[in-house]
PDB file of N, CA and C in Angstrom:
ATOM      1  N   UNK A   1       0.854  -1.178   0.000  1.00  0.00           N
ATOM      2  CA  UNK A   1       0.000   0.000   0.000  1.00  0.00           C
ATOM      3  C   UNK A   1       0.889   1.228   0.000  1.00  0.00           C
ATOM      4  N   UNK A   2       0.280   1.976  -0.668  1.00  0.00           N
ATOM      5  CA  UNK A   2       1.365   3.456  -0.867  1.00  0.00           C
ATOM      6  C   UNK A   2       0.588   4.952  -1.152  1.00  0.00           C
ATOM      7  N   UNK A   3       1.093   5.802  -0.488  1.00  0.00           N
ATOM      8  CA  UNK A   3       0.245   7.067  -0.596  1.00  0.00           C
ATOM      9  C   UNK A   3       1.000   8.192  -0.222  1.00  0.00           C
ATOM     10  N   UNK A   4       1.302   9.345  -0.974  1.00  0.00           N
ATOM     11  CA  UNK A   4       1.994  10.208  -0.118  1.00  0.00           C
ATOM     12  C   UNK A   4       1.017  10.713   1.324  1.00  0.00           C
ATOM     13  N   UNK A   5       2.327  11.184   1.677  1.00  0.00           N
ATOM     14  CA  UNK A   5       2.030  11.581   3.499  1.00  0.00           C
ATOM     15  C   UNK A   5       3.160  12.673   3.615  1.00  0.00           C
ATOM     16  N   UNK A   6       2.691  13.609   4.908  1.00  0.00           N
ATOM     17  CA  UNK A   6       3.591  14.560   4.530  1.00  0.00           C
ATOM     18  C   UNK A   6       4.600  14.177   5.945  1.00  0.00           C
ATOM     19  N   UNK A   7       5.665  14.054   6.355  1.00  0.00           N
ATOM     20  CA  UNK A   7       6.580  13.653   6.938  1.00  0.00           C
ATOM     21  C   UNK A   7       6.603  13.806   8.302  1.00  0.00           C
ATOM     22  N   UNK A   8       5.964  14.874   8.819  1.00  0.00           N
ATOM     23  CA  UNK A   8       5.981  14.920   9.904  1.00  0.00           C
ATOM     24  C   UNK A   8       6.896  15.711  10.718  1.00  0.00           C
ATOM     25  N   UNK A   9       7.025  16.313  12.257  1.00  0.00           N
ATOM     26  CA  UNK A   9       8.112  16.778  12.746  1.00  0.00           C
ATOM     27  C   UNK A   9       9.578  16.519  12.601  1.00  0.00           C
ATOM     28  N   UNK A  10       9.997  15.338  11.930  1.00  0.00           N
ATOM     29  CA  UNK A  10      11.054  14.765  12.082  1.00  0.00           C
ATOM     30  C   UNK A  10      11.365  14.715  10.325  1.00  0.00           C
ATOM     31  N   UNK A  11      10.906  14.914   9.229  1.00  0.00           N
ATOM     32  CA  UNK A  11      10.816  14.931   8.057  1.00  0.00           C
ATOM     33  C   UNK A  11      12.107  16.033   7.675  1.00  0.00           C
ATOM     34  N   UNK A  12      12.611  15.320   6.423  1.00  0.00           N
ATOM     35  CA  UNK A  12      13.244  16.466   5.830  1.00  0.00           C
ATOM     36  C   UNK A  12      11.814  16.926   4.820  1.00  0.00           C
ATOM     37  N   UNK A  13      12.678  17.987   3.810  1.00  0.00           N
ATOM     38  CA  UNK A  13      11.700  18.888   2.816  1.00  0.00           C
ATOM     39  C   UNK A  13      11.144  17.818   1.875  1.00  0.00           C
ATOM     40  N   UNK A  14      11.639  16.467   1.902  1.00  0.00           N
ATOM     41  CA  UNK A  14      11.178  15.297   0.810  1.00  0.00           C
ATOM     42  C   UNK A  14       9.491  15.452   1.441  1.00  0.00           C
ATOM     43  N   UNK A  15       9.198  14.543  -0.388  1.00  0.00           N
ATOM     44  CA  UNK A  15       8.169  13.554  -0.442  1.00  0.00           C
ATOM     45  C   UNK A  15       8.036  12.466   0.051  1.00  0.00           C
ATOM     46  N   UNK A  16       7.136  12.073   1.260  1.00  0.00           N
ATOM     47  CA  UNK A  16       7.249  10.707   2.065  1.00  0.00           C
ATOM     48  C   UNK A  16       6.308   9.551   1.389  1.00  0.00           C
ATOM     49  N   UNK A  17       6.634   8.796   1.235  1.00  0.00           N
ATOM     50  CA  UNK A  17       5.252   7.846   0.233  1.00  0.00           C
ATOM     51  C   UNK A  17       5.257   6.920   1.306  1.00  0.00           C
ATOM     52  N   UNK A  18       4.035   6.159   1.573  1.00  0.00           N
ATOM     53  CA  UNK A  18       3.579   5.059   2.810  1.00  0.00           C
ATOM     54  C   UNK A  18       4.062   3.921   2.051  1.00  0.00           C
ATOM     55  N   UNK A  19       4.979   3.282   2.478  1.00  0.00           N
ATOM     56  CA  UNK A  19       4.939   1.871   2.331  1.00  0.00           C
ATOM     57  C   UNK A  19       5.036   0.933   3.333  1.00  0.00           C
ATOM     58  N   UNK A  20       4.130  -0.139   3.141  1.00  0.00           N
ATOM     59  CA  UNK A  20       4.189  -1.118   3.807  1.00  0.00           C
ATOM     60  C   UNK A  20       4.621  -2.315   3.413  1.00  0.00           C
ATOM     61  N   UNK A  21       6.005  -2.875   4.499  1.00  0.00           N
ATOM     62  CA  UNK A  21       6.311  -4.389   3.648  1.00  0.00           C
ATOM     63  C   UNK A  21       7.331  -4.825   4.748  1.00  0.00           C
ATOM     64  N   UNK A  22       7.679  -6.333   4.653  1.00  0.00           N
ATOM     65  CA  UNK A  22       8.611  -6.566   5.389  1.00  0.00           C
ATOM     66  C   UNK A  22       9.909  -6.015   5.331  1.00  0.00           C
ATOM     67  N   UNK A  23      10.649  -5.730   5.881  1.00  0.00           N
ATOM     68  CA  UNK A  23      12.074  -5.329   6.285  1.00  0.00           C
ATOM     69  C   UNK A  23      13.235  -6.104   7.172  1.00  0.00           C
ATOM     70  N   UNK A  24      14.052  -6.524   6.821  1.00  0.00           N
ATOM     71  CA  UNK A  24      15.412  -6.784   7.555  1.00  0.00           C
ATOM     72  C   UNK A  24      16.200  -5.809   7.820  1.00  0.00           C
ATOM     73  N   UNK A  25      16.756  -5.831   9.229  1.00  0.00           N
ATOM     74  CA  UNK A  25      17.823  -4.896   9.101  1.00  0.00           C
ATOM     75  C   UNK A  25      18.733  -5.936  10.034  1.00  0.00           C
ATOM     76  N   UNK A  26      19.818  -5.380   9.577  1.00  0.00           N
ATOM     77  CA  UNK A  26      21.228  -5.847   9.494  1.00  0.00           C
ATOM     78  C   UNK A  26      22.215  -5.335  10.036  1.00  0.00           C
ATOM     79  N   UNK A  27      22.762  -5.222  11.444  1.00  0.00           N
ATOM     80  CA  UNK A  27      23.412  -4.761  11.794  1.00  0.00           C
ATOM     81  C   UNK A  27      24.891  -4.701  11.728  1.00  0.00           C
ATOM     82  N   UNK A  28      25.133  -6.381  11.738  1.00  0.00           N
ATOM     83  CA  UNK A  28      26.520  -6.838  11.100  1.00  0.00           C
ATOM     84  C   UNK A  28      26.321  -8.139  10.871  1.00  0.00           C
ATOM     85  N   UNK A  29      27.190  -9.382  10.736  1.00  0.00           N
ATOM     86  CA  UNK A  29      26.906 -10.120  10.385  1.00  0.00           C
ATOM     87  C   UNK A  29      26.385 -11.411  10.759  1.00  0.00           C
ATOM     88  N   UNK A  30      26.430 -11.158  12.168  1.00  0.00           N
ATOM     89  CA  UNK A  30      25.807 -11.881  13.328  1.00  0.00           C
ATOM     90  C   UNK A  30      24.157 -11.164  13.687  1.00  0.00           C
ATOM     91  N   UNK A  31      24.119  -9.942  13.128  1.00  0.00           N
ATOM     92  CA  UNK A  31      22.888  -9.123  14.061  1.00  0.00           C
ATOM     93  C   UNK A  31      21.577  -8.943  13.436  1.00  0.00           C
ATOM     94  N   UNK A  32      20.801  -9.402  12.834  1.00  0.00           N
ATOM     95  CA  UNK A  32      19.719  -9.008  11.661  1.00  0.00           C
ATOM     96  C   UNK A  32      18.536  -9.642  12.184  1.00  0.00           C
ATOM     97  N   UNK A  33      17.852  -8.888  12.176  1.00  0.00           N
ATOM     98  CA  UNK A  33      16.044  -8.711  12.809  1.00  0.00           C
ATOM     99  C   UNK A  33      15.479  -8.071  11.614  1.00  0.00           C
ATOM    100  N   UNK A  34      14.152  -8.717  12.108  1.00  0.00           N
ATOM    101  CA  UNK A  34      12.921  -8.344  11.259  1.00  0.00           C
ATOM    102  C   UNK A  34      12.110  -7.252  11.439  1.00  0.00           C
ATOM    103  N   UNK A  35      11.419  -6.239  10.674  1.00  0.00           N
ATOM    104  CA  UNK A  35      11.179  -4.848  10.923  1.00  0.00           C
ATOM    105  C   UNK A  35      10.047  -5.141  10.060  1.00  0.00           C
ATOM    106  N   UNK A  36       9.131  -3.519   9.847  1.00  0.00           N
ATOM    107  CA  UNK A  36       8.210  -3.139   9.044  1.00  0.00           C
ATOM    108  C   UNK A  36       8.375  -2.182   8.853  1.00  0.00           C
ATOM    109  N   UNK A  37       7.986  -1.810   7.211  1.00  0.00           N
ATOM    110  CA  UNK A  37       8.856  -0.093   7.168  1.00  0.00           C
ATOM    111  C   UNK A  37       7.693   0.175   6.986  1.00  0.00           C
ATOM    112  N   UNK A  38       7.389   1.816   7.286  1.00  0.00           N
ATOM    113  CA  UNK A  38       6.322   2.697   7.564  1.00  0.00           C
ATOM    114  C   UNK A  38       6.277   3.402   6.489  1.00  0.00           C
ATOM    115  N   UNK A  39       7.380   4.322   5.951  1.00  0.00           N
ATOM    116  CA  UNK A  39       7.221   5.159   4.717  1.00  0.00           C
ATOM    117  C   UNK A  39       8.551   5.475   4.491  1.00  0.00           C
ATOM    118  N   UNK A  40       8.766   5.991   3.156  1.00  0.00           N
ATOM    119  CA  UNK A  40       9.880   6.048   2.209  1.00  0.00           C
ATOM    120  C   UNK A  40       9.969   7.392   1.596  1.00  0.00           C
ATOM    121  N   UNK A  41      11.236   8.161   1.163  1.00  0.00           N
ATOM    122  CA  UNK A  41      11.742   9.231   0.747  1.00  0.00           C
ATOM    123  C   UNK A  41      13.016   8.650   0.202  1.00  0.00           C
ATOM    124  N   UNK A  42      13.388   9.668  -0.684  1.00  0.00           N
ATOM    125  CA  UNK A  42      14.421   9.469  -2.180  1.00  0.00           C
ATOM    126  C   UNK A  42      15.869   9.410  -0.633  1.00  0.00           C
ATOM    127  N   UNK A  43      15.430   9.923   0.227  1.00  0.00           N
ATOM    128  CA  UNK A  43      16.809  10.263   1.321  1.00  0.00           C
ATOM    129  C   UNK A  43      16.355   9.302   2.542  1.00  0.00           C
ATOM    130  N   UNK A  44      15.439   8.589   2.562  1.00  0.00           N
ATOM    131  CA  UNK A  44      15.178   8.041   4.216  1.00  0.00           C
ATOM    132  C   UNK A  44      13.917   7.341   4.114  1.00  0.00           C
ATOM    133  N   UNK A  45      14.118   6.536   5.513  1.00  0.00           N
ATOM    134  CA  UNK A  45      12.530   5.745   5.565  1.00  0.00           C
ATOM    135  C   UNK A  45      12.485   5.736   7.212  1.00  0.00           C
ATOM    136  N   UNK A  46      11.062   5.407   7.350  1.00  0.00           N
ATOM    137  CA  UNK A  46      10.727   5.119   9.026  1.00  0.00           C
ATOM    138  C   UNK A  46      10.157   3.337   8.585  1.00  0.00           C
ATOM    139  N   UNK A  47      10.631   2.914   9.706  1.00  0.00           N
ATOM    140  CA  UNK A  47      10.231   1.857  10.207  1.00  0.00           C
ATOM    141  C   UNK A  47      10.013   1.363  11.347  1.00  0.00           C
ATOM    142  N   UNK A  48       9.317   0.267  11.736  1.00  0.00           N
ATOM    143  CA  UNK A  48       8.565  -0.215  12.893  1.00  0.00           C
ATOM    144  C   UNK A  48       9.670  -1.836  13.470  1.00  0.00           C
ATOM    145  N   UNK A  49      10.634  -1.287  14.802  1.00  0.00           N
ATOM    146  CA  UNK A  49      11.857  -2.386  15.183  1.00  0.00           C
ATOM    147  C   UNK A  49      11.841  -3.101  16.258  1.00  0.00           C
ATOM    148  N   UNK A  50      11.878  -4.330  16.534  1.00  0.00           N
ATOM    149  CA  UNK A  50      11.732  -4.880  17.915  1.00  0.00           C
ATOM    150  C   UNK A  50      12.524  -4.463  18.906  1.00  0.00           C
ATOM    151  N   UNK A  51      13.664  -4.277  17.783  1.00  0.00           N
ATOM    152  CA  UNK A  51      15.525  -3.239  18.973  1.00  0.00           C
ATOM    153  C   UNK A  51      15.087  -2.186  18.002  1.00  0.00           C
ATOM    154  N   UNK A  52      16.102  -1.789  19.561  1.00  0.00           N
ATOM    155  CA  UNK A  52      16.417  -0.256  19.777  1.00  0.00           C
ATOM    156  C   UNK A  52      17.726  -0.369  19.257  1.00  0.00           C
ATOM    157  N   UNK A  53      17.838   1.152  18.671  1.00  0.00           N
ATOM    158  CA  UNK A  53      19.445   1.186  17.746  1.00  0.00           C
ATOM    159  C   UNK A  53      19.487   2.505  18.126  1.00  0.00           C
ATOM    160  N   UNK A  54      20.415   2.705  18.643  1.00  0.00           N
ATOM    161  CA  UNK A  54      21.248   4.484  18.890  1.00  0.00           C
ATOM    162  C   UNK A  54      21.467   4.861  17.631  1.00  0.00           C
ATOM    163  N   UNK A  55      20.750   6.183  17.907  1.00  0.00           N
ATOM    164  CA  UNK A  55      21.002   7.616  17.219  1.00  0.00           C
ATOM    165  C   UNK A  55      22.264   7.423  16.613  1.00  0.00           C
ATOM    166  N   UNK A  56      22.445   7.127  14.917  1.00  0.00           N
ATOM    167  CA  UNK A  56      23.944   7.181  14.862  1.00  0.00           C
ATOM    168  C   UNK A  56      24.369   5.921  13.893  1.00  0.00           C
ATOM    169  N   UNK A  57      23.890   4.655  14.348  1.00  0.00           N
ATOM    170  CA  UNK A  57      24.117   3.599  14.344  1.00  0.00           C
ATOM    171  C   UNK A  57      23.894   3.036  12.751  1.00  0.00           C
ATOM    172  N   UNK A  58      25.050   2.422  12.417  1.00  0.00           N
ATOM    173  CA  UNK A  58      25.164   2.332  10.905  1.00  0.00           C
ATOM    174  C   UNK A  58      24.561   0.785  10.732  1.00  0.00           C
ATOM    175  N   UNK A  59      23.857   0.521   9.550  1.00  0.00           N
ATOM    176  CA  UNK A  59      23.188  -0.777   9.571  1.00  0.00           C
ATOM    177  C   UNK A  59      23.077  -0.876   7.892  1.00  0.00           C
ATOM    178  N   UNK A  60      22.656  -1.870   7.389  1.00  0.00           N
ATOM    179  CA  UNK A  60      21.777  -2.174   6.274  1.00  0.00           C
ATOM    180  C   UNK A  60      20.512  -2.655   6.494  1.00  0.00           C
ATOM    181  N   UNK A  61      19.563  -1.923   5.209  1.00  0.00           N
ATOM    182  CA  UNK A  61      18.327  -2.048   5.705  1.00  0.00           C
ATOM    183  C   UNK A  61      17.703  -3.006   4.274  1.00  0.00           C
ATOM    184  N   UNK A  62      17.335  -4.131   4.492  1.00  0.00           N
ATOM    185  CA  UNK A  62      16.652  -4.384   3.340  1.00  0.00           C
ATOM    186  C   UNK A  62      15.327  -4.873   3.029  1.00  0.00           C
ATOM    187  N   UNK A  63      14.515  -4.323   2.034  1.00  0.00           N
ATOM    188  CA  UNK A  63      12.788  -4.336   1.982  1.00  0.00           C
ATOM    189  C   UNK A  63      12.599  -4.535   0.335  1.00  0.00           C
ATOM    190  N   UNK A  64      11.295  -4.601  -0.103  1.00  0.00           N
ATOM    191  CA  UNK A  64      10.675  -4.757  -0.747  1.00  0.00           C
ATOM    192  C   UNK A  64      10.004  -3.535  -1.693  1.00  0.00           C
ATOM    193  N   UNK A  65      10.173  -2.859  -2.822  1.00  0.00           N
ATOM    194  CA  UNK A  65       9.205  -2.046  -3.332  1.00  0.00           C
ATOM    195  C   UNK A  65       8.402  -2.951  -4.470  1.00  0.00           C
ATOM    196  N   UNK A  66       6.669  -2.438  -4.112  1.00  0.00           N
ATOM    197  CA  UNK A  66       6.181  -3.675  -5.500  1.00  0.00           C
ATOM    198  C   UNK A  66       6.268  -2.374  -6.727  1.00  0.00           C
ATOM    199  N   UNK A  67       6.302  -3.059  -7.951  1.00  0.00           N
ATOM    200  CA  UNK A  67       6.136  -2.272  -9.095  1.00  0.00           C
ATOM    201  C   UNK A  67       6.217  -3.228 -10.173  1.00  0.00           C
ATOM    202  N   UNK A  68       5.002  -3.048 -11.092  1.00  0.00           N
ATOM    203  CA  UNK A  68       4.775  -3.800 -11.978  1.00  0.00           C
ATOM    204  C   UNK A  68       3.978  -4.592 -12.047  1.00  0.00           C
ATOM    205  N   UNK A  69       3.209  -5.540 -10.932  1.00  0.00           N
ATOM    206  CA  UNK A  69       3.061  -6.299 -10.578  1.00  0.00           C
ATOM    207  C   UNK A  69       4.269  -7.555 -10.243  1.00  0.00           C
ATOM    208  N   UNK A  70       4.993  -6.817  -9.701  1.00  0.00           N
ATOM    209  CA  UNK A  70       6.527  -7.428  -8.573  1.00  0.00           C
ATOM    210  C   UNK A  70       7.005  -7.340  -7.820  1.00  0.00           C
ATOM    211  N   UNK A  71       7.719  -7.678  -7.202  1.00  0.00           N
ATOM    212  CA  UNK A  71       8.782  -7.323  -5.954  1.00  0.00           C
ATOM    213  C   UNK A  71       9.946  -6.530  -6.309  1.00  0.00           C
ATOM    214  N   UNK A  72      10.452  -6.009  -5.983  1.00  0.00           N
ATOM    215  CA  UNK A  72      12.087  -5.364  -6.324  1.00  0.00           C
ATOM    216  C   UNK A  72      12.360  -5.351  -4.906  1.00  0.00           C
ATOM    217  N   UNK A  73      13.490  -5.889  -4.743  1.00  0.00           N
ATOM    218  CA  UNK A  73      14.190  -6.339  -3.371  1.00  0.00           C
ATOM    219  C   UNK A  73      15.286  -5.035  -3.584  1.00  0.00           C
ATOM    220  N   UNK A  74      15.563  -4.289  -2.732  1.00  0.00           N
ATOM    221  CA  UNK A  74      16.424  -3.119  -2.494  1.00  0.00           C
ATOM    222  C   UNK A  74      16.978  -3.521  -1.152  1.00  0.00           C
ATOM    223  N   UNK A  75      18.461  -3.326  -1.600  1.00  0.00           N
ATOM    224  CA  UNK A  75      19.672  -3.515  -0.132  1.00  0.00           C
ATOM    225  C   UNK A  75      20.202  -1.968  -0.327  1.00  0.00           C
ATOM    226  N   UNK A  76      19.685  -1.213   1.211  1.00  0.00           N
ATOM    227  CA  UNK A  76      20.584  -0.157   1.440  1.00  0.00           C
ATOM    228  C   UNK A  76      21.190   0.353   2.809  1.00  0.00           C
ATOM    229  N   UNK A  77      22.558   0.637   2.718  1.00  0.00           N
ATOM    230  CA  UNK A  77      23.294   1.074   3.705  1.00  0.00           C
ATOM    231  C   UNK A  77      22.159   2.308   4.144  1.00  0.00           C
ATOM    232  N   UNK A  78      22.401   2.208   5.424  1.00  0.00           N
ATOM    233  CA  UNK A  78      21.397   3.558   6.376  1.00  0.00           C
ATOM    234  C   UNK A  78      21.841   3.830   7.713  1.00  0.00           C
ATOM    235  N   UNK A  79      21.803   4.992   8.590  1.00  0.00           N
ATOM    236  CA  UNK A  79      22.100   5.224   9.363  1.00  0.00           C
ATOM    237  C   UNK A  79      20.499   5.597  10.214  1.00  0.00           C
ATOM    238  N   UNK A  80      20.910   5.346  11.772  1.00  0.00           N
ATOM    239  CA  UNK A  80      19.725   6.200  12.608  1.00  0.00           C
ATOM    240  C   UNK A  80      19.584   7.602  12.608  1.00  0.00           C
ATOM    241  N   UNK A  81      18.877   8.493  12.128  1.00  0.00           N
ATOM    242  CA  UNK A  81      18.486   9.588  12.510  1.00  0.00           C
ATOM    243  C   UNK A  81      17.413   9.595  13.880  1.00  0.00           C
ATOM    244  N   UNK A  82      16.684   8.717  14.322  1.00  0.00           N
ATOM    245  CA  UNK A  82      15.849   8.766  15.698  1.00  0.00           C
ATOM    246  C   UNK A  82      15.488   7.568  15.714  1.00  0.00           C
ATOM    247  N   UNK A  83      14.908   7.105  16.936  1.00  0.00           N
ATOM    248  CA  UNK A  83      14.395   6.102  17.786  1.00  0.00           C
ATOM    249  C   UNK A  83      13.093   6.630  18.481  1.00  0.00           C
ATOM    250  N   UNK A  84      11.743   5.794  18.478  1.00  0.00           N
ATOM    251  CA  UNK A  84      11.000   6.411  19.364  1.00  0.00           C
ATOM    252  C   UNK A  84      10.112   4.905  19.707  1.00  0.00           C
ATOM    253  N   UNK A  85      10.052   5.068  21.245  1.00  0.00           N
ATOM    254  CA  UNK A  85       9.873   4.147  21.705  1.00  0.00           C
ATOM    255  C   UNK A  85       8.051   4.278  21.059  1.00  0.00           C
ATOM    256  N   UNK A  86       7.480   2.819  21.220  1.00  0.00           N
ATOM    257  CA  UNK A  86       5.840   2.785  20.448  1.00  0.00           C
ATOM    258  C   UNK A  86       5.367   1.621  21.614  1.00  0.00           C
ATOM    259  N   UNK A  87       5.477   1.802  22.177  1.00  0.00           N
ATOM    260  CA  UNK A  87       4.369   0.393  23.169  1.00  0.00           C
ATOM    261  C   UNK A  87       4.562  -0.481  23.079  1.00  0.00           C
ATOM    262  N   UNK A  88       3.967  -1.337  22.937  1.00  0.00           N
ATOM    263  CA  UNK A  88       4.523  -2.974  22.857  1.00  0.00           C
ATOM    264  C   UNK A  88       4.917  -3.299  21.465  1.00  0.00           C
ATOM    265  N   UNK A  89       5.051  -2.246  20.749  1.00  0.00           N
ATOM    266  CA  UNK A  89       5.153  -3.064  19.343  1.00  0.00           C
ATOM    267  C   UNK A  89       6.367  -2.250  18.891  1.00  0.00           C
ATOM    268  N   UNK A  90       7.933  -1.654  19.933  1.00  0.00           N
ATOM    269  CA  UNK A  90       9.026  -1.723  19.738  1.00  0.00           C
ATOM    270  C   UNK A  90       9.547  -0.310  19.354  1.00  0.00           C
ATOM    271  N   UNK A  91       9.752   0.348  18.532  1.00  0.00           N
ATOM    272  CA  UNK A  91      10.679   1.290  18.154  1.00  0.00           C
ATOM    273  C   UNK A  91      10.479   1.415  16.920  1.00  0.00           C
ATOM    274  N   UNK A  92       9.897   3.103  17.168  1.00  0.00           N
ATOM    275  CA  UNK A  92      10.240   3.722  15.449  1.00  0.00           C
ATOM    276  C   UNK A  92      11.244   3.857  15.220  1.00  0.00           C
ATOM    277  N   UNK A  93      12.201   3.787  13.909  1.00  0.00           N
ATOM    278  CA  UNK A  93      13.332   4.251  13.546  1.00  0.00           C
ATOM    279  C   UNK A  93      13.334   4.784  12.275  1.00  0.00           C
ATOM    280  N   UNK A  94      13.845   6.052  12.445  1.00  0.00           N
ATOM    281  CA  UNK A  94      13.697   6.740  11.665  1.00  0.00           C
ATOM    282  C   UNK A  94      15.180   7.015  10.560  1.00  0.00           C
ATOM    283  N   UNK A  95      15.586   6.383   9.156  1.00  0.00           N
ATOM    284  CA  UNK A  95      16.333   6.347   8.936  1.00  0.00           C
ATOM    285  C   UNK A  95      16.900   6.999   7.893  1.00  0.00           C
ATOM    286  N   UNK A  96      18.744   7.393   7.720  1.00  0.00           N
ATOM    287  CA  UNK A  96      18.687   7.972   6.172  1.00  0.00           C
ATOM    288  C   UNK A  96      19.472   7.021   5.654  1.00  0.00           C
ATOM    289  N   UNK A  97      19.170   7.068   4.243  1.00  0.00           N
ATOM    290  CA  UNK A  97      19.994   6.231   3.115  1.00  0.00           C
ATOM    291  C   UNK A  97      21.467   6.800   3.017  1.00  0.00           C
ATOM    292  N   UNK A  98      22.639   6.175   3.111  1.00  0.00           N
ATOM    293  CA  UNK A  98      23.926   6.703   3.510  1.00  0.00           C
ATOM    294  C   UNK A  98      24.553   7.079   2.157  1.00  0.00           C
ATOM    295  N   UNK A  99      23.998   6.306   1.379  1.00  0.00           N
ATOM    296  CA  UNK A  99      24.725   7.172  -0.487  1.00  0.00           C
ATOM    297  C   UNK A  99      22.969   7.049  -1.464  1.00  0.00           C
ATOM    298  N   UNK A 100      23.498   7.826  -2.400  1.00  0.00           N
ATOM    299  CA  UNK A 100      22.507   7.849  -3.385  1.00  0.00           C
ATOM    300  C   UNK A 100      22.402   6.517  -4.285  1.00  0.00           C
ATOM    301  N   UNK A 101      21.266   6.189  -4.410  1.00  0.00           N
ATOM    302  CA  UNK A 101      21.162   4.807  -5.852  1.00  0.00           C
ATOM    303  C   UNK A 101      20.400   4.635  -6.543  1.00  0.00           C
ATOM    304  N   UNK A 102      20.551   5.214  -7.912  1.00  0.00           N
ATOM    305  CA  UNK A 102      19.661   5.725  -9.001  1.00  0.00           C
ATOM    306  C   UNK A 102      18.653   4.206  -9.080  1.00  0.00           C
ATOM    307  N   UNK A 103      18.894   3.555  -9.170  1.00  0.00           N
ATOM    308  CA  UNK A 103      17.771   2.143  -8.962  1.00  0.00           C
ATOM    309  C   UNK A 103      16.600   2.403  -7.839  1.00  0.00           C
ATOM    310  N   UNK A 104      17.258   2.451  -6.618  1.00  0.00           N
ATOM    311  CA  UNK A 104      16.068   3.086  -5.596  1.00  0.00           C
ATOM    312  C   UNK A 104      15.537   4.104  -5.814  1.00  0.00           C
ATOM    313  N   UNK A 105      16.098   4.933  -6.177  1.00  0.00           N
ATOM    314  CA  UNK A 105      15.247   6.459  -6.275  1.00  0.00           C
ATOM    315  C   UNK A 105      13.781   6.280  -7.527  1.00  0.00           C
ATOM    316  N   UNK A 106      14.208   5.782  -8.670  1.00  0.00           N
ATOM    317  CA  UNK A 106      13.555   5.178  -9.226  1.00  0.00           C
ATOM    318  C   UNK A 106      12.429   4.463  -9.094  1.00  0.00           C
ATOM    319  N   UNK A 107      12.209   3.203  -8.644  1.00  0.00           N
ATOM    320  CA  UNK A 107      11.615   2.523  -7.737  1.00  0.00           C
ATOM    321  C   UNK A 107      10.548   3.300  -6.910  1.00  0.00           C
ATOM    322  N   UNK A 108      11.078   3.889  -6.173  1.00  0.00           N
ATOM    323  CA  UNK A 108      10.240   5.494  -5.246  1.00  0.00           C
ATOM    324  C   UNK A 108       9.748   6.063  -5.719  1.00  0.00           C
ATOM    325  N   UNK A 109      10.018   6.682  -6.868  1.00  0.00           N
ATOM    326  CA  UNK A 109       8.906   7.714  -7.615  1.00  0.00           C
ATOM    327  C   UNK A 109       8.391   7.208  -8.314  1.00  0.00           C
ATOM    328  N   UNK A 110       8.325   5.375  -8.397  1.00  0.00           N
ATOM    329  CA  UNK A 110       7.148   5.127  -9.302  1.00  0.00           C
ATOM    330  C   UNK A 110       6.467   4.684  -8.414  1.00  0.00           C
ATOM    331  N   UNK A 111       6.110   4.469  -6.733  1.00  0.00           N
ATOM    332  CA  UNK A 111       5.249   4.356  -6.161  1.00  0.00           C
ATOM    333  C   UNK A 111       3.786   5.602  -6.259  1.00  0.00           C
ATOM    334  N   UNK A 112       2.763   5.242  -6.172  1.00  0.00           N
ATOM    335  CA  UNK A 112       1.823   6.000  -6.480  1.00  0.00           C
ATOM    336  C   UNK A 112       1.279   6.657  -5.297  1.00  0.00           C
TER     337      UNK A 112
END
C-alpha cells in the first residue's frame, strides 16, 4: 500500500510515500532482525523495530518495493536519525539512506 504523506516533525523537505512491507535490518553479520517499514523518501525511511538502535548507528536495511506487478528487493546502507519508543510493538526508527542509488530512487517515484 502506498500514498503520499507529509513527513511529519522529524521529516526532511522530501516527499514521504507510505509503504508497507517486510524489512530486515542488518546490523553486522551476526545481528539481523525483522522490521516493518512505515514510509519512504528518495533520502530516508521510518520503520517499525523490535531493537532499539542508537542515534547514529550504521546498519543495512533491506525491503521490498512492488512495481509492476513485482517485488524489487532493495539492499541499502542507512544510518539512525531517531528512535521512538511505540508500546509494545518496539521502536520507530527513523532512517537515512547513507549514499545515493539511481535504482532506488527510481523505484520510489514510481510508487503511487
Amino acid at each position: 500500500m502506498t500514498k503520499s504523506v507529509p513527513g511529519g516533525p522529524r521529516a526532511t523537505n522530501r516527499l514521504r510515500k507510505i509503504l508497507r512491507s517486510r524489512a530486515e535490518i542488518c546490523v553486522d553479520a551476526e545481528t539481523v532482525f525483522h522490521a516493518r517499514t512505515i514510509d519512504i523518501s528518495l533520502v530516508g525511511m521510518s520503520l517499525m523495530s523490535p531493537q532499539e538502535l542508537g542515534d547514529g548507528a550504521s546498519l543495512t536495511v533491506v525491503f521490498q518495493i512492488p512495481t509492476q506487478g513485482k517485488l524489487e528487493t532493495i539492499r541499502a546502507a542507512a544510518s539512525v536519525l531517531y528512535r521512538t519508543p511505540d508500546g509494545d510493538e518496539g521502536f520507530r526508527l527513523g532512517l537515512r539512506f547513507s549514499e545515493p542509488d539511481a535504482r532506488r530512487s527510481d523505484l520510489i517515484n514510481s510508487l503511487l
